[in-house]
Protein backbone atom coordinates (compact mmCIF):
# COMPACT_ATOMS: atom_id res chain seq x y z
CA UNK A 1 -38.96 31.52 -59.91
CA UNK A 2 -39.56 30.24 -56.16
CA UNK A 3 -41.31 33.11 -55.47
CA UNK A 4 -43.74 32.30 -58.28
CA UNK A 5 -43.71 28.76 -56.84
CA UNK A 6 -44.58 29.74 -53.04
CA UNK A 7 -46.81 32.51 -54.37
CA UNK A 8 -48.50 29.55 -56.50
CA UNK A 9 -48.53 26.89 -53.35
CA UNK A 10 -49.92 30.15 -50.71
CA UNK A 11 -52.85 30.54 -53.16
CA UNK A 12 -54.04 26.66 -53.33
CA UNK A 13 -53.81 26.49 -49.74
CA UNK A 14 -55.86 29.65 -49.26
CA UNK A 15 -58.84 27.71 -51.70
CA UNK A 16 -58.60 24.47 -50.39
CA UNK A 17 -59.31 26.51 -46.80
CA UNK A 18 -62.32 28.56 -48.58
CA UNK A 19 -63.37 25.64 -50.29
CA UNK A 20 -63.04 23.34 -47.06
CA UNK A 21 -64.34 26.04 -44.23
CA UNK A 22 -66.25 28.62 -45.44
CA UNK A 23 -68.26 27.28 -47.97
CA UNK A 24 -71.54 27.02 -46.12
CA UNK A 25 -70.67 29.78 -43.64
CA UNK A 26 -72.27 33.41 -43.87
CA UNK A 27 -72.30 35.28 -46.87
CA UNK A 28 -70.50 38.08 -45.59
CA UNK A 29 -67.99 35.73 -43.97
CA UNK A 30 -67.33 35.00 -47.90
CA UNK A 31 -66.74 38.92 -48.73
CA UNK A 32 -64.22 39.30 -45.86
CA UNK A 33 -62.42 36.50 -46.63
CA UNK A 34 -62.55 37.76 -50.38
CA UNK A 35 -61.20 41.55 -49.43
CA UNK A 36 -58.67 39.79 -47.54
CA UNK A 37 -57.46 37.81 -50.64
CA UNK A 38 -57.46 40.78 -52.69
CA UNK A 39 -55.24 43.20 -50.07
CA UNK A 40 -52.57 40.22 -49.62
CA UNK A 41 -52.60 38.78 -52.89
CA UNK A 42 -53.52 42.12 -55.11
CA UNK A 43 -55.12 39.90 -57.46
CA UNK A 44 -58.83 40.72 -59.10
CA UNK A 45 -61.70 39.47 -57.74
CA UNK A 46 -62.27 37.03 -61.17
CA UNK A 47 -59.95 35.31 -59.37
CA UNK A 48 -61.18 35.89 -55.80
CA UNK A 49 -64.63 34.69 -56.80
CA UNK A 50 -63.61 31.35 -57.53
CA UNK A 51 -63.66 30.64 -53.73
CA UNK A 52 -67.44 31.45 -52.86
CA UNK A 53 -70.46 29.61 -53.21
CA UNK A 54 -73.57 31.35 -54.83
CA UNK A 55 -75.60 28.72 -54.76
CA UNK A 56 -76.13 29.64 -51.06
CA UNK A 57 -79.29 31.84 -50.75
CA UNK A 58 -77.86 35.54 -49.19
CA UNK A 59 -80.04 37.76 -46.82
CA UNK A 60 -81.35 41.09 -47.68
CA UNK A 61 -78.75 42.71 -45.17
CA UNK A 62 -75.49 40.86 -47.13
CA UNK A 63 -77.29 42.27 -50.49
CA UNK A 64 -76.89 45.42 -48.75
CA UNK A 65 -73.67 45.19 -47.68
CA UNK A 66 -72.55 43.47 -51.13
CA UNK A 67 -73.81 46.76 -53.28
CA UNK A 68 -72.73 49.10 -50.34
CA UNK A 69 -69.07 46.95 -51.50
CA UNK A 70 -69.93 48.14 -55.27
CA UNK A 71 -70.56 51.60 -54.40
CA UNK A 72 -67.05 51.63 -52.58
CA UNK A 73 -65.58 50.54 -55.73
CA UNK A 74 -66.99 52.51 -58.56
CA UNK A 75 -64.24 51.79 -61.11
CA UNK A 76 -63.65 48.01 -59.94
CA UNK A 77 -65.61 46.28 -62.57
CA UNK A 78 -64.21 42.97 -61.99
CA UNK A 79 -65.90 43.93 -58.38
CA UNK A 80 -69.09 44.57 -60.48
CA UNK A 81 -69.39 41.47 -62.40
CA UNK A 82 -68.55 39.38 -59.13
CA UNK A 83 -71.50 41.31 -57.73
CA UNK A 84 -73.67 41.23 -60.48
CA UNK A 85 -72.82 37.26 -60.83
CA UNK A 86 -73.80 36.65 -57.31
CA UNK A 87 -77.29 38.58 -57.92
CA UNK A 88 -77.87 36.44 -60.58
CA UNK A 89 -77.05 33.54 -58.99
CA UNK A 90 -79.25 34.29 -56.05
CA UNK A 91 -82.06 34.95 -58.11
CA UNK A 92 -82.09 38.91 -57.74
CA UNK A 93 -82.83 39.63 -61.18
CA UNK A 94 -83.32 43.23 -61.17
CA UNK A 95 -80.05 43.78 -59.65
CA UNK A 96 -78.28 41.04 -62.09
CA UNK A 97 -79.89 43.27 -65.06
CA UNK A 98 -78.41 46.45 -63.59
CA UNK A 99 -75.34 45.30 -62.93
CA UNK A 100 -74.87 43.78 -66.48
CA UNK A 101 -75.84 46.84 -68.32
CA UNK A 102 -73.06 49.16 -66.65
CA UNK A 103 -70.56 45.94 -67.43
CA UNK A 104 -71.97 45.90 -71.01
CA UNK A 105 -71.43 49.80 -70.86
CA UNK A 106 -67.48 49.41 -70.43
CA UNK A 107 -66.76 46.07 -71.90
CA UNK A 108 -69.33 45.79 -75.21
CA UNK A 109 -67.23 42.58 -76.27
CA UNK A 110 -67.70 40.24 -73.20
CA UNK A 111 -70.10 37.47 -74.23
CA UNK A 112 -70.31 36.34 -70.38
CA UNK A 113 -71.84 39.68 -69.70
CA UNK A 114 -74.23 38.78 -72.65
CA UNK A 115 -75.00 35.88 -71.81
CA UNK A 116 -75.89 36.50 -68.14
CA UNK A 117 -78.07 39.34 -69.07
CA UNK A 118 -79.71 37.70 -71.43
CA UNK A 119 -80.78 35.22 -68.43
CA UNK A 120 -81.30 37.30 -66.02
CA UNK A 121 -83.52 39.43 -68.59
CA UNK A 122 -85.38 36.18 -69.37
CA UNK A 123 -86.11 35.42 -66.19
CA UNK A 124 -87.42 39.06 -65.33
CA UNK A 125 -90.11 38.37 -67.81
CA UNK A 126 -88.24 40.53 -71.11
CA UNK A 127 -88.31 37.90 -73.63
CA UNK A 128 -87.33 40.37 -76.45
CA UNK A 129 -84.40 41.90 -74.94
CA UNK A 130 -82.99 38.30 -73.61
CA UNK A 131 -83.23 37.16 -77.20
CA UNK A 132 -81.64 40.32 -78.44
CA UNK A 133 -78.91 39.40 -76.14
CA UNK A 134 -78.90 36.02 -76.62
CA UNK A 135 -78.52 37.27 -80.35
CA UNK A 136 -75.21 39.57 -79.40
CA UNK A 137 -73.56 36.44 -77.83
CA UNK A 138 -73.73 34.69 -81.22
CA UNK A 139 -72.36 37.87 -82.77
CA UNK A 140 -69.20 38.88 -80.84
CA UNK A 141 -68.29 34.59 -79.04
CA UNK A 142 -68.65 32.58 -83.15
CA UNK A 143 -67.74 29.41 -81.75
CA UNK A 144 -67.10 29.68 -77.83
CA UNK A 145 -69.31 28.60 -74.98
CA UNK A 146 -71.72 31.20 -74.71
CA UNK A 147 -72.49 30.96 -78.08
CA UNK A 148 -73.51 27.13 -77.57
CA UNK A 149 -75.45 27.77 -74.71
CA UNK A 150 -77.58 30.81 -76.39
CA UNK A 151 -77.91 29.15 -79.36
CA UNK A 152 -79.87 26.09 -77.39
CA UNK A 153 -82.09 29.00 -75.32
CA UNK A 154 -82.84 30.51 -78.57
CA UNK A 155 -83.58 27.13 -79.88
CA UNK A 156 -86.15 26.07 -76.58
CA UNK A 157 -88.04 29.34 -77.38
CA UNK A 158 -88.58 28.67 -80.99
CA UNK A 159 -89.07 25.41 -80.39
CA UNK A 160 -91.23 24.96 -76.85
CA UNK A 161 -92.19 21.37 -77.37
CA UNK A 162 -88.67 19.92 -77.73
């Protein structure tokens, strides 16, 4: 039980530092501080990517070294849809899509994955396919978040002047 307790204490610490230093630092500062988290702590990197910022714009050499990250990692989805998250939130579309799809591929039941396609479709110009996704979040979330938020995208398209 302490163990859980210290183990719980060492891992707020460790945020409030991300949170507090590193925030607006380099992007790659970010992934080094989130492979460190995941040797020490062995946790995924769900919970790793709580501690970065994507809101920060990245450079084309950290979107390098981010997929050269995914390519080390092949089987580390929860690698992939921290990637394919940070593509998305960095406006990188094409590389959002891609990353969704093989997500999609392994987890077919994941409304975020949905979801996040489905915008990062939208914004890529493909309509059809975002509302087909859009659709599948509806489908497999009923009554969860995902589902309220593609239900009001579905609802701006249909309904442009609202």
């Amino acid at each position: 039980m302490q163990l859980f307790i210290i183990y719980g204490l060492i891992f707020k610490l460790l945020r409030l530092i991300v949170i507090r230093y590193f925030s607006d630092v380099d992007y790659v500062l970010q992934l080094n501080v989130i492979d460190i988290y995941l040797v020490y702590f062995q946790e995924d990197v769900l919970t790793a990517r709580t501690f970065t910022n994507f809101k920060m714009r990245i450079s084309a050499e950290d979107v390098k070294k981010l997929e050269e990250r995914v390519r080390a990692h092949p089987d580390n989805l929860d690698y992939l849809d921290w990637a394919a998250f940070a593509f998305y939130s960095n406006g990188l579309f094409a590389k959002a899509i891609a990353g969704y799809k093989r997500l999609i591929a392994s987890r077919t039941d994941n409304p975020s994955y949905h979801y996040y396609l489905a915008n990062s479709l939208y914004r890529n110009g493909d309509i059809n396919s975002a509302k087909r996704e859009w659709n599948t979040v509806i489908k497999i979330d009923k009554r969860g978040q995902f589902t309220k938020r593609s239900k009001r995208k579905l609802h701006q398209l249909e309904n442009p002047e609202n």
